[in-house]
PDB file of N, CA and C in Angstrom:
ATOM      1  N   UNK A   1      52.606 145.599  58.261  1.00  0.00           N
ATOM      2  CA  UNK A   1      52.554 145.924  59.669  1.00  0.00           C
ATOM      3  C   UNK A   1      51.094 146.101  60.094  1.00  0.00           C
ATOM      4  N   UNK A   2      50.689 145.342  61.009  1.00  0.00           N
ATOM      5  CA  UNK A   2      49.487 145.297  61.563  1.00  0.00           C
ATOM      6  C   UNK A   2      49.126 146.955  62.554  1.00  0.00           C
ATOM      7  N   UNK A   3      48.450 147.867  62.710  1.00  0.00           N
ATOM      8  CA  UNK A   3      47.912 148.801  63.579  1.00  0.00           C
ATOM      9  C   UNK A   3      47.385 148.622  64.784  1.00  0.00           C
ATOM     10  N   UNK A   4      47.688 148.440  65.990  1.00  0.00           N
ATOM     11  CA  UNK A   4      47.108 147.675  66.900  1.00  0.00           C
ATOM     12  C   UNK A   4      46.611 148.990  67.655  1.00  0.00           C
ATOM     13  N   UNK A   5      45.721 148.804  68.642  1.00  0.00           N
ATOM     14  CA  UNK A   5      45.315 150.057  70.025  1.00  0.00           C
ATOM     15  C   UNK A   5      46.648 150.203  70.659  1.00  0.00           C
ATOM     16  N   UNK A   6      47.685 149.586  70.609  1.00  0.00           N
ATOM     17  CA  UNK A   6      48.554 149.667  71.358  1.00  0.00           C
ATOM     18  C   UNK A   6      49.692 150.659  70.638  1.00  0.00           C
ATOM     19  N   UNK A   7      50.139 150.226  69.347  1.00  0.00           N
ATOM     20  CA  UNK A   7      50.694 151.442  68.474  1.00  0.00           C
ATOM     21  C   UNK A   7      49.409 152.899  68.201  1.00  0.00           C
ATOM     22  N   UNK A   8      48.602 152.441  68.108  1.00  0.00           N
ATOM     23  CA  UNK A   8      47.898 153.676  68.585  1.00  0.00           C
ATOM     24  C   UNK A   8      48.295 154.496  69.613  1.00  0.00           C
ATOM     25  N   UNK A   9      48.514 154.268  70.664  1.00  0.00           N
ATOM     26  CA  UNK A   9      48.224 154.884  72.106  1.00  0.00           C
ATOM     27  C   UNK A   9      49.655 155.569  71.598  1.00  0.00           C
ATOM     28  N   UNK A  10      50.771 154.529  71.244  1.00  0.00           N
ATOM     29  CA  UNK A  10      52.335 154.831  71.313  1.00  0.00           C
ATOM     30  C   UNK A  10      52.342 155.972  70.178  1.00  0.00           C
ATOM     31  N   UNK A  11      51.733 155.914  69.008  1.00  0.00           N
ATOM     32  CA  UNK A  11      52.045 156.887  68.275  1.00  0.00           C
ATOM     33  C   UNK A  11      51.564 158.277  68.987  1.00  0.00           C
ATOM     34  N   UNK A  12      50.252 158.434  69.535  1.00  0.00           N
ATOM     35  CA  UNK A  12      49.562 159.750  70.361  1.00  0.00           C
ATOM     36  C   UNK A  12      50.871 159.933  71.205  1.00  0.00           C
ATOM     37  N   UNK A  13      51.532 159.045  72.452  1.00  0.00           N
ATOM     38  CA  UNK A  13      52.326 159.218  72.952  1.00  0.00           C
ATOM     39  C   UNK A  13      53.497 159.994  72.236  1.00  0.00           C
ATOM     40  N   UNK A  14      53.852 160.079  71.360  1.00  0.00           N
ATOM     41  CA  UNK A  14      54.758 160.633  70.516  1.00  0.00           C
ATOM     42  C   UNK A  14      54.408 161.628  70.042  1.00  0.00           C
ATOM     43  N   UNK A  15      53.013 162.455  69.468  1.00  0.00           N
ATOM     44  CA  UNK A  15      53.119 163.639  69.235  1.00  0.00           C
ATOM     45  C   UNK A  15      53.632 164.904  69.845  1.00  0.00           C
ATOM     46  N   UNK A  16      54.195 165.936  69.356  1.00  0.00           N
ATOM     47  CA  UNK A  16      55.133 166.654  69.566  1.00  0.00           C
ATOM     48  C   UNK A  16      54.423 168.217  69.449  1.00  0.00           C
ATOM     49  N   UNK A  17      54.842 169.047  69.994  1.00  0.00           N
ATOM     50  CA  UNK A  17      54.556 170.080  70.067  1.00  0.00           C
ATOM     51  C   UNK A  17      53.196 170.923  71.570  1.00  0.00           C
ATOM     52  N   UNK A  18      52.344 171.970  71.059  1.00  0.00           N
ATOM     53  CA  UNK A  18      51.537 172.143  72.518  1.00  0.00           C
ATOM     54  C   UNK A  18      50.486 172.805  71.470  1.00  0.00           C
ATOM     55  N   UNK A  19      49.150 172.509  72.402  1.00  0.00           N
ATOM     56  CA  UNK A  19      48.101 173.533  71.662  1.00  0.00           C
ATOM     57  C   UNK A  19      47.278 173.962  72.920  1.00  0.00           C
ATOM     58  N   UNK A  20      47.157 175.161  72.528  1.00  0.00           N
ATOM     59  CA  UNK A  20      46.016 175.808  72.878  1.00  0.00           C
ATOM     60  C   UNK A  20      44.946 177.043  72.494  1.00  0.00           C
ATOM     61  N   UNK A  21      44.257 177.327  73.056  1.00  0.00           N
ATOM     62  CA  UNK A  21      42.821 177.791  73.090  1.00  0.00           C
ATOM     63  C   UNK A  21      42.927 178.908  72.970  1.00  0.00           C
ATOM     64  N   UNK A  22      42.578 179.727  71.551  1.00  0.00           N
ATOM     65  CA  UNK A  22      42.397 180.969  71.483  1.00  0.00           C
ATOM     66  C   UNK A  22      41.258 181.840  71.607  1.00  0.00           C
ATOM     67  N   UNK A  23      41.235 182.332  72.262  1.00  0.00           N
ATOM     68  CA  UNK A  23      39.981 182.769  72.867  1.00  0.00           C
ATOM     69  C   UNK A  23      38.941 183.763  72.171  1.00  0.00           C
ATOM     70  N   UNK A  24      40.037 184.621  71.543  1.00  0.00           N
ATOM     71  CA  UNK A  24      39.741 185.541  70.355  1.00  0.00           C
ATOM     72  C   UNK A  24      38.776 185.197  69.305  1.00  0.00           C
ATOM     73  N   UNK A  25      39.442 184.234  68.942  1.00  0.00           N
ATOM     74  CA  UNK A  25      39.127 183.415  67.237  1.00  0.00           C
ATOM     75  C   UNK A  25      38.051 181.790  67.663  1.00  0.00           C
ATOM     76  N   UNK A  26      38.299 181.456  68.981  1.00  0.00           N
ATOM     77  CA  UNK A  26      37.275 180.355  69.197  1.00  0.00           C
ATOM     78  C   UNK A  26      37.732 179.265  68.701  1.00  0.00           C
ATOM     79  N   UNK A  27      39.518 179.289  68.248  1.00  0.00           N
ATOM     80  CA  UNK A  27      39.617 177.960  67.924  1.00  0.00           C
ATOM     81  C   UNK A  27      41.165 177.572  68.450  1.00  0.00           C
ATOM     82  N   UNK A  28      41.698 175.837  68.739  1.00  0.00           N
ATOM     83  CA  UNK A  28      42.822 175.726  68.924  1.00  0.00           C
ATOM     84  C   UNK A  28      43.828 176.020  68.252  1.00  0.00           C
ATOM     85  N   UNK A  29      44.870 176.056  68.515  1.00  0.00           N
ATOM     86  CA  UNK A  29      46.327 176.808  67.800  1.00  0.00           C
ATOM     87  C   UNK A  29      46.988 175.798  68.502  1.00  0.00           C
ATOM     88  N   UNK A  30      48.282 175.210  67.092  1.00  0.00           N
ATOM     89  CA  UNK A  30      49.169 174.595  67.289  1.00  0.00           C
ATOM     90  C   UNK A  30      50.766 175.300  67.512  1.00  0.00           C
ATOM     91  N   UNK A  31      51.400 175.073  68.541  1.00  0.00           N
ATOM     92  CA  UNK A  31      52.756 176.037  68.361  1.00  0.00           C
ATOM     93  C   UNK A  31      53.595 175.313  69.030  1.00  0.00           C
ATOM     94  N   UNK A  32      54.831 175.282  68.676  1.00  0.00           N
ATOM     95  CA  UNK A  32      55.997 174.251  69.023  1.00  0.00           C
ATOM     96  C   UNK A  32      57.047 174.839  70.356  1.00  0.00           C
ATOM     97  N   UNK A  33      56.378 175.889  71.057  1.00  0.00           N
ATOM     98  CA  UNK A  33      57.598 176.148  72.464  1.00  0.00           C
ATOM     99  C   UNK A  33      55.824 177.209  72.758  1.00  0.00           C
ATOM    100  N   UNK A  34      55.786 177.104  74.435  1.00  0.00           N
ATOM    101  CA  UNK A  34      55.047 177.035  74.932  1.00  0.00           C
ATOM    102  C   UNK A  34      55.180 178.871  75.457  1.00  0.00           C
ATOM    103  N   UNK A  35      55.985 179.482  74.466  1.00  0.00           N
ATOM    104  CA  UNK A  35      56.528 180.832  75.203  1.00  0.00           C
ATOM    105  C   UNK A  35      56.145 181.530  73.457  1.00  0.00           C
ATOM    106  N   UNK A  36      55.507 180.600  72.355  1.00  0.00           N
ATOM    107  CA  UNK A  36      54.895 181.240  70.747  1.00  0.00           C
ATOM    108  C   UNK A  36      53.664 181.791  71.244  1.00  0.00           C
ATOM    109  N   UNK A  37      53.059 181.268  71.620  1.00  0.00           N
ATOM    110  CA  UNK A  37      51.589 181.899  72.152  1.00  0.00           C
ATOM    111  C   UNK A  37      51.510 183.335  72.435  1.00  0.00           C
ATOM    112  N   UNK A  38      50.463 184.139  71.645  1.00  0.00           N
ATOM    113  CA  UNK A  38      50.107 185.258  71.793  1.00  0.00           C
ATOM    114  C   UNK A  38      49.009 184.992  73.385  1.00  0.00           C
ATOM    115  N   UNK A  39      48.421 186.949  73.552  1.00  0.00           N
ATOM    116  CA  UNK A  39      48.033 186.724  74.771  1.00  0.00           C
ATOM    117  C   UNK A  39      46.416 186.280  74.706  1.00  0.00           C
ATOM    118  N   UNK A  40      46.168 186.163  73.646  1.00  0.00           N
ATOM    119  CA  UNK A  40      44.384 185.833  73.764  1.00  0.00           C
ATOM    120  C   UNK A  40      45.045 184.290  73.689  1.00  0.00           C
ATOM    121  N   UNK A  41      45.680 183.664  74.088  1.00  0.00           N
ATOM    122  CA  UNK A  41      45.967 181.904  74.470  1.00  0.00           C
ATOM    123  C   UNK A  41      46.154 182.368  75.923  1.00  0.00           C
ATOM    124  N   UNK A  42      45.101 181.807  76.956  1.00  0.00           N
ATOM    125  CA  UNK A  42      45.202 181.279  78.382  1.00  0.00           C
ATOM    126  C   UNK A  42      46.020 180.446  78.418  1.00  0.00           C
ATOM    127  N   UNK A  43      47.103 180.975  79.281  1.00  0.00           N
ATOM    128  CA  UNK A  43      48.681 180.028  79.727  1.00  0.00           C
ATOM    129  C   UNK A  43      47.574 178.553  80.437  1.00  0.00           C
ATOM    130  N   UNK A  44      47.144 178.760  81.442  1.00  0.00           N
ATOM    131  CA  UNK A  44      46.009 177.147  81.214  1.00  0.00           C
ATOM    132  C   UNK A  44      45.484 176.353  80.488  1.00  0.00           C
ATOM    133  N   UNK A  45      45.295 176.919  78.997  1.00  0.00           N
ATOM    134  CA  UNK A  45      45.066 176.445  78.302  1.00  0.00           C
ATOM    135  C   UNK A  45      45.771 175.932  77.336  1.00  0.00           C
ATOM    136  N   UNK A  46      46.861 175.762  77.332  1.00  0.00           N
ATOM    137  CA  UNK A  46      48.340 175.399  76.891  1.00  0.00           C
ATOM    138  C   UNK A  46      48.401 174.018  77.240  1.00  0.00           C
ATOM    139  N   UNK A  47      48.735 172.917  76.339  1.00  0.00           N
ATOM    140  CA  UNK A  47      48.617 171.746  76.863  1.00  0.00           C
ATOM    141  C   UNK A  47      49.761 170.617  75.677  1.00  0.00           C
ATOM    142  N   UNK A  48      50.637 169.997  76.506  1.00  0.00           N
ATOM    143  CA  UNK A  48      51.212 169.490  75.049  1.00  0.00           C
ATOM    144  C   UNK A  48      49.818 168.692  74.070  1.00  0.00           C
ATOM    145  N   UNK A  49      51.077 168.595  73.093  1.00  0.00           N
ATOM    146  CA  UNK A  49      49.886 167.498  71.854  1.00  0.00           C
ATOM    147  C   UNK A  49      49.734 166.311  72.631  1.00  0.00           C
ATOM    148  N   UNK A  50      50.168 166.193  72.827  1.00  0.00           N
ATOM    149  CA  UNK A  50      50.305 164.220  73.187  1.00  0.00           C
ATOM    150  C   UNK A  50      49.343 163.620  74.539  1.00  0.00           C
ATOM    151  N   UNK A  51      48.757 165.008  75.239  1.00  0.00           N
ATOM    152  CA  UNK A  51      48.033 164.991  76.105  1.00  0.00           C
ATOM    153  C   UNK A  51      46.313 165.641  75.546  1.00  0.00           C
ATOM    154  N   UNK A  52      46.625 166.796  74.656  1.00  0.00           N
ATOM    155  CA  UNK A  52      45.712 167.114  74.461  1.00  0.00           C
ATOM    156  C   UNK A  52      44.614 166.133  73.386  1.00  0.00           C
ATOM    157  N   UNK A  53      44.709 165.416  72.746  1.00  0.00           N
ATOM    158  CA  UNK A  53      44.262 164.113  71.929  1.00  0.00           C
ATOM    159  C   UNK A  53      43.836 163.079  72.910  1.00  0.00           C
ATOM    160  N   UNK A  54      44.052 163.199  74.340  1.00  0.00           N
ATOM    161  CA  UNK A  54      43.244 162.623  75.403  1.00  0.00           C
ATOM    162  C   UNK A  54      42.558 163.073  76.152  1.00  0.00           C
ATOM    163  N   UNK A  55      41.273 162.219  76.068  1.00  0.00           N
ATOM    164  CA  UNK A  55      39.938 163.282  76.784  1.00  0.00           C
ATOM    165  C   UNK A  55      39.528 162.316  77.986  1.00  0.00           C
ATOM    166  N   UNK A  56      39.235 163.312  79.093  1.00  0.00           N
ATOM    167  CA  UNK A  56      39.132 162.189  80.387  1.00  0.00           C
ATOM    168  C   UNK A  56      37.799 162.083  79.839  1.00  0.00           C
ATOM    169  N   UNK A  57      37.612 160.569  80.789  1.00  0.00           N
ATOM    170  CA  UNK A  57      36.532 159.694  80.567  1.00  0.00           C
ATOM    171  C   UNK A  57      35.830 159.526  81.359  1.00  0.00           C
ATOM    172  N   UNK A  58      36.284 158.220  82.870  1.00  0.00           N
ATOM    173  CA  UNK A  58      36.273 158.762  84.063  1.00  0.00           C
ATOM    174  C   UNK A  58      37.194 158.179  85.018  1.00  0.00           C
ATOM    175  N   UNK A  59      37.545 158.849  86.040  1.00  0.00           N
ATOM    176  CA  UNK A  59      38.465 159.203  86.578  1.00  0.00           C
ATOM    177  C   UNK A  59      39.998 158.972  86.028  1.00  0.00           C
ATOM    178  N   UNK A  60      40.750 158.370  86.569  1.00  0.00           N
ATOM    179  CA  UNK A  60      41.933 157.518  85.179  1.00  0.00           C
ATOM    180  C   UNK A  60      41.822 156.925  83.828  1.00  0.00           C
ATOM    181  N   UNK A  61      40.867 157.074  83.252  1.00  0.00           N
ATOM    182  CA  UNK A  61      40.159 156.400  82.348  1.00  0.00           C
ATOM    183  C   UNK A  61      40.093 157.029  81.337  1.00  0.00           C
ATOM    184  N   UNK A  62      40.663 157.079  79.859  1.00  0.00           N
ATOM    185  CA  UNK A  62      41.177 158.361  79.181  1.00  0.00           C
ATOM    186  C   UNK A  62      40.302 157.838  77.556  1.00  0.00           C
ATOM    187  N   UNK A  63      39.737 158.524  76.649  1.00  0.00           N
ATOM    188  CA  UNK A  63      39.718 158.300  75.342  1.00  0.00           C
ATOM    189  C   UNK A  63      40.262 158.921  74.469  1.00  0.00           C
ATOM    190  N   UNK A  64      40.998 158.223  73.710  1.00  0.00           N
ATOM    191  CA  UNK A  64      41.776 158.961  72.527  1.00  0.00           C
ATOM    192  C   UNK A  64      40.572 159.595  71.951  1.00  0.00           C
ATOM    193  N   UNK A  65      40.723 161.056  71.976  1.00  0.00           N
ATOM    194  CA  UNK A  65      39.480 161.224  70.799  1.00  0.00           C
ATOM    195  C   UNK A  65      40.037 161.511  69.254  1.00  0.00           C
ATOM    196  N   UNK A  66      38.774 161.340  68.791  1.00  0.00           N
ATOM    197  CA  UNK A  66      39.103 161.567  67.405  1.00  0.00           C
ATOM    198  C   UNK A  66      38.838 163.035  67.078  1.00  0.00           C
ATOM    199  N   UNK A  67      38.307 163.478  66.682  1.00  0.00           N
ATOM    200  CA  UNK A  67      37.764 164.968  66.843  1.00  0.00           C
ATOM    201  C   UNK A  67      39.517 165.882  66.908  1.00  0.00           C
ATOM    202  N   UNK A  68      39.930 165.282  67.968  1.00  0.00           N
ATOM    203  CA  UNK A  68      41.209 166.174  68.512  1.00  0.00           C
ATOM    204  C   UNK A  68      42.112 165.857  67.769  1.00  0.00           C
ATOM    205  N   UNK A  69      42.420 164.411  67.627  1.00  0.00           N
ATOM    206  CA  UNK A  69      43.683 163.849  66.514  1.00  0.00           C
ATOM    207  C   UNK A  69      43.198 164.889  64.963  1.00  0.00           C
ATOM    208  N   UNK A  70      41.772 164.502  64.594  1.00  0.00           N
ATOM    209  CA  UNK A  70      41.130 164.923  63.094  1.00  0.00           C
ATOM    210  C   UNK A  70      41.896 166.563  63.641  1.00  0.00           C
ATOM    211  N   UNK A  71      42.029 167.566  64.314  1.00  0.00           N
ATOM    212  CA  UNK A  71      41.830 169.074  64.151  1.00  0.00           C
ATOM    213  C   UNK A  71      43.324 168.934  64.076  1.00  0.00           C
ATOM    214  N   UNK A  72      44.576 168.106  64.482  1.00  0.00           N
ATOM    215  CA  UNK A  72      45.848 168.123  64.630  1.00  0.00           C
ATOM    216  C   UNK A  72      46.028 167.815  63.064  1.00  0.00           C
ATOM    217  N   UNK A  73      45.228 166.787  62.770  1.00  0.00           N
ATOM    218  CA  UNK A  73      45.388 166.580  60.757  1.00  0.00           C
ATOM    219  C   UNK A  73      45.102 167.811  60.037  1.00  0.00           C
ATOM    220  N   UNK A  74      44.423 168.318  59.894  1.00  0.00           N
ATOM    221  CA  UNK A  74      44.104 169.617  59.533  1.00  0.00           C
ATOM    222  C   UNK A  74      44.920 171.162  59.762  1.00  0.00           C
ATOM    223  N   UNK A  75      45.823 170.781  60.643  1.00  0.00           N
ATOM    224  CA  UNK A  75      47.095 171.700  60.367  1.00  0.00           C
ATOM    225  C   UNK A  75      47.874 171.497  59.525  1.00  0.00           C
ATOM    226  N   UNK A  76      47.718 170.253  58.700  1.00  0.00           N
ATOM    227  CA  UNK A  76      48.988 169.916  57.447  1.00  0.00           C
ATOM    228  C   UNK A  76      50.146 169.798  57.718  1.00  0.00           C
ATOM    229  N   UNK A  77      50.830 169.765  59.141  1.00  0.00           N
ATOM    230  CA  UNK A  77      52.355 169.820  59.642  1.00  0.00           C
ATOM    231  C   UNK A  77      52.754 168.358  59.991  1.00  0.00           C
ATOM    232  N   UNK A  78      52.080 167.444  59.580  1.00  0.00           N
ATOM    233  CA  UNK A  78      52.121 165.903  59.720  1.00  0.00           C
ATOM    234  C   UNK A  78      52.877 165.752  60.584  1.00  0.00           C
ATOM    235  N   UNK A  79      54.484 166.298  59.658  1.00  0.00           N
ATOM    236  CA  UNK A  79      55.878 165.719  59.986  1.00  0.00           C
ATOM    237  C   UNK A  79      56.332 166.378  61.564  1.00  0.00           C
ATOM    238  N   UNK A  80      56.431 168.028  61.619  1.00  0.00           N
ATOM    239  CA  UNK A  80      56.786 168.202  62.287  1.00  0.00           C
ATOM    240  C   UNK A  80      55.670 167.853  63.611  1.00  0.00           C
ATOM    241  N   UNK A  81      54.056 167.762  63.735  1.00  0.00           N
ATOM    242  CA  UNK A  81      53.576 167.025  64.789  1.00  0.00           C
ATOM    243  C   UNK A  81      54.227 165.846  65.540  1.00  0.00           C
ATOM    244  N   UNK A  82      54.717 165.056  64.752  1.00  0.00           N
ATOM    245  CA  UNK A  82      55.122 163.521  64.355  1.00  0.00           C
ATOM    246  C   UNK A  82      54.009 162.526  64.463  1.00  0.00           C
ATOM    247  N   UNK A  83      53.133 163.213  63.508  1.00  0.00           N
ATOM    248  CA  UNK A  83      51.598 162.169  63.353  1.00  0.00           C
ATOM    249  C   UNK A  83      51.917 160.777  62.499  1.00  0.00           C
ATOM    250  N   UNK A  84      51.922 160.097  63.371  1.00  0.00           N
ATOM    251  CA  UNK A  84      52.059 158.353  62.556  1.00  0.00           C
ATOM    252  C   UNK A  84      50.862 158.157  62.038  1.00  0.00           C
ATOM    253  N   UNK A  85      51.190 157.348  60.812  1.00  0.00           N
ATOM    254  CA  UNK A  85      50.280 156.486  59.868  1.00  0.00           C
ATOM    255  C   UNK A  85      49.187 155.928  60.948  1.00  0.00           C
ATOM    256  N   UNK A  86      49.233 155.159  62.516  1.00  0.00           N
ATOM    257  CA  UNK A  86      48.495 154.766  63.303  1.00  0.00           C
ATOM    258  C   UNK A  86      47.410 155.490  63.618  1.00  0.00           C
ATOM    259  N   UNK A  87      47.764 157.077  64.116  1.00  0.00           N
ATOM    260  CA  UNK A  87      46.915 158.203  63.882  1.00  0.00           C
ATOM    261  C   UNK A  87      45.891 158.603  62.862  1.00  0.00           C
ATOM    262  N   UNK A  88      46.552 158.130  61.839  1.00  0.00           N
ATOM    263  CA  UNK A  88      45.337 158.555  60.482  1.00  0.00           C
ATOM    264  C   UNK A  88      44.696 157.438  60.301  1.00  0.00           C
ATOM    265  N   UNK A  89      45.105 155.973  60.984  1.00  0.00           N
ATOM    266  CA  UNK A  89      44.343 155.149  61.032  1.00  0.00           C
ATOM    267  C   UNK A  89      43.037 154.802  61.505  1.00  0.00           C
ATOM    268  N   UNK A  90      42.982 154.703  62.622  1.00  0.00           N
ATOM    269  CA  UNK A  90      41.992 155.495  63.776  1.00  0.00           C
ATOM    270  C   UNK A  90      41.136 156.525  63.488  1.00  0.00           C
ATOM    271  N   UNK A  91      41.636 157.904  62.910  1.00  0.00           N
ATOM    272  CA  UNK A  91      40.845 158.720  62.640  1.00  0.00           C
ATOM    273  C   UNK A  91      39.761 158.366  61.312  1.00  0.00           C
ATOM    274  N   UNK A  92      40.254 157.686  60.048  1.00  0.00           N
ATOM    275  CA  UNK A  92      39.719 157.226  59.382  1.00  0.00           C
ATOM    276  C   UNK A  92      38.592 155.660  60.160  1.00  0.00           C
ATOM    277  N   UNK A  93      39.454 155.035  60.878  1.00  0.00           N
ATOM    278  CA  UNK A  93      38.213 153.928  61.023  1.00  0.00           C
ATOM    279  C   UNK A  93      37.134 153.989  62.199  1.00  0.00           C
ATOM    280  N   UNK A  94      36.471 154.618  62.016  1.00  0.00           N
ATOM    281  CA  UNK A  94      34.861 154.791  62.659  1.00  0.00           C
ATOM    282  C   UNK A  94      34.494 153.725  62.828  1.00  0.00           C
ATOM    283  N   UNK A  95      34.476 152.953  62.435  1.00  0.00           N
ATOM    284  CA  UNK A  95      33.655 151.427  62.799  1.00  0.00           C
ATOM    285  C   UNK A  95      34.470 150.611  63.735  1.00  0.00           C
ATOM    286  N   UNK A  96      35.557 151.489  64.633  1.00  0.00           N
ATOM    287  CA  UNK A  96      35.870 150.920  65.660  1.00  0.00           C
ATOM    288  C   UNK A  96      35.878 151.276  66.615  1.00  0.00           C
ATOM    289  N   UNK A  97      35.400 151.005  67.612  1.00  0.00           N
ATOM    290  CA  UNK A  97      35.383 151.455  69.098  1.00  0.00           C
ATOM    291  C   UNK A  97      35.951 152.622  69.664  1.00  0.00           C
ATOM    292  N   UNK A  98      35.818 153.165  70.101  1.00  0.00           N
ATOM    293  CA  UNK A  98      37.266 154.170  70.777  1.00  0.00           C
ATOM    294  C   UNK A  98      37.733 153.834  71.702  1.00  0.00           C
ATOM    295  N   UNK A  99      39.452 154.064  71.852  1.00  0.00           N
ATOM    296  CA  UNK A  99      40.409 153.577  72.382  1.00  0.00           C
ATOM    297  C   UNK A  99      40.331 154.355  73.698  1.00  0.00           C
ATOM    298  N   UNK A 100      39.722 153.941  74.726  1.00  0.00           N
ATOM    299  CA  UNK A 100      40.128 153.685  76.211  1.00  0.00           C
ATOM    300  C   UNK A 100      41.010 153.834  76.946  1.00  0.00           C
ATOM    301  N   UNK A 101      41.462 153.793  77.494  1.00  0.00           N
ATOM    302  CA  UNK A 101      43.449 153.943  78.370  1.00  0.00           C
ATOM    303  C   UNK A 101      43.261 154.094  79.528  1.00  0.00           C
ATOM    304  N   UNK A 102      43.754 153.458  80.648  1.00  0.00           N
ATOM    305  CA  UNK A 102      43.962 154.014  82.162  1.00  0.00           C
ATOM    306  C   UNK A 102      45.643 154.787  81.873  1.00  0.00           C
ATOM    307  N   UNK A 103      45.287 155.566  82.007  1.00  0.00           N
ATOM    308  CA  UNK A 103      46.415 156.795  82.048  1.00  0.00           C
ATOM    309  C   UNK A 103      46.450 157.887  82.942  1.00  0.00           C
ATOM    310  N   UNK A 104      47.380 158.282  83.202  1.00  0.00           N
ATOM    311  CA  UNK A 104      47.400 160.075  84.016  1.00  0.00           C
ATOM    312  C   UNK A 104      48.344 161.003  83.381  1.00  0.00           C
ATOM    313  N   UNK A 105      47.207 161.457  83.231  1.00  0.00           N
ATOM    314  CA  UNK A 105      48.119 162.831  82.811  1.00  0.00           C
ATOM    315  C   UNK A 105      49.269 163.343  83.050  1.00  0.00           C
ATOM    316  N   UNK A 106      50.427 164.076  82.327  1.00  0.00           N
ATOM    317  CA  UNK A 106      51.467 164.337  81.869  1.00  0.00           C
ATOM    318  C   UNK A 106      51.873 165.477  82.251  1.00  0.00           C
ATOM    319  N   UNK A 107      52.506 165.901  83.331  1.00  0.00           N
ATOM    320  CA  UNK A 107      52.857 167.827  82.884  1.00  0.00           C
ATOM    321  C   UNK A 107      53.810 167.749  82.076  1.00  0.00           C
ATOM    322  N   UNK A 108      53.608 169.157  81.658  1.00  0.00           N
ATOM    323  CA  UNK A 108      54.390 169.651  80.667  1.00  0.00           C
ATOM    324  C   UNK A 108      56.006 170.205  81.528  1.00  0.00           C
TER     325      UNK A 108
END
């Protein structure tokens, strides 16, 4: 099976769960219902996964970052994220461009 930007985008599209910003500790927190969050997490700062792995660019214009996918790997919850093989693809290949998107954002 070939990895394309396009199963890229679809696998990000598929991650599961919400993170946000602990203010306390200075770092993101992953949690699966948007009501786990203690109170040093700003309810604003609550964002699903599948949005938060996209960083505006400009205006509609979105980059998958890596940085954000890499800190979602580093929780070790692969499965329950639902991080595809496409995901660790990308994050591993640096010698490719970063993936672009005209997209809009998602509420939760």
């Amino acid at each position: 099976m070939s990895i394309t930007s396009a199963s890229i985008c679809a696998a990000a599209d598929q991650l599961q769960g919400f993170v946000g910003f602990n203010s306390k500790t200075g770092r993101y927190i992953v949690r699966f219902s948007e009501d786990a969050f203690g109170l040093d997490v700003l309810e604003q700062s609550i964002t699903p996964t599948s949005e938060f792995v996209w960083r505006a660019y400009d205006g509609n214009l979105m980059t998958l970052d890596r940085a954000r996918v890499q800190l979602l790997l580093e929780q070790n919850i692969d499965e329950r994220l639902n991080i595809d093989e496409a995901l660790r693809v990308y994050v591993r290949r640096t010698d490719l461009p970063p993936i672009n998107a005209l997209r809009q954002r998602l509420e939760a």
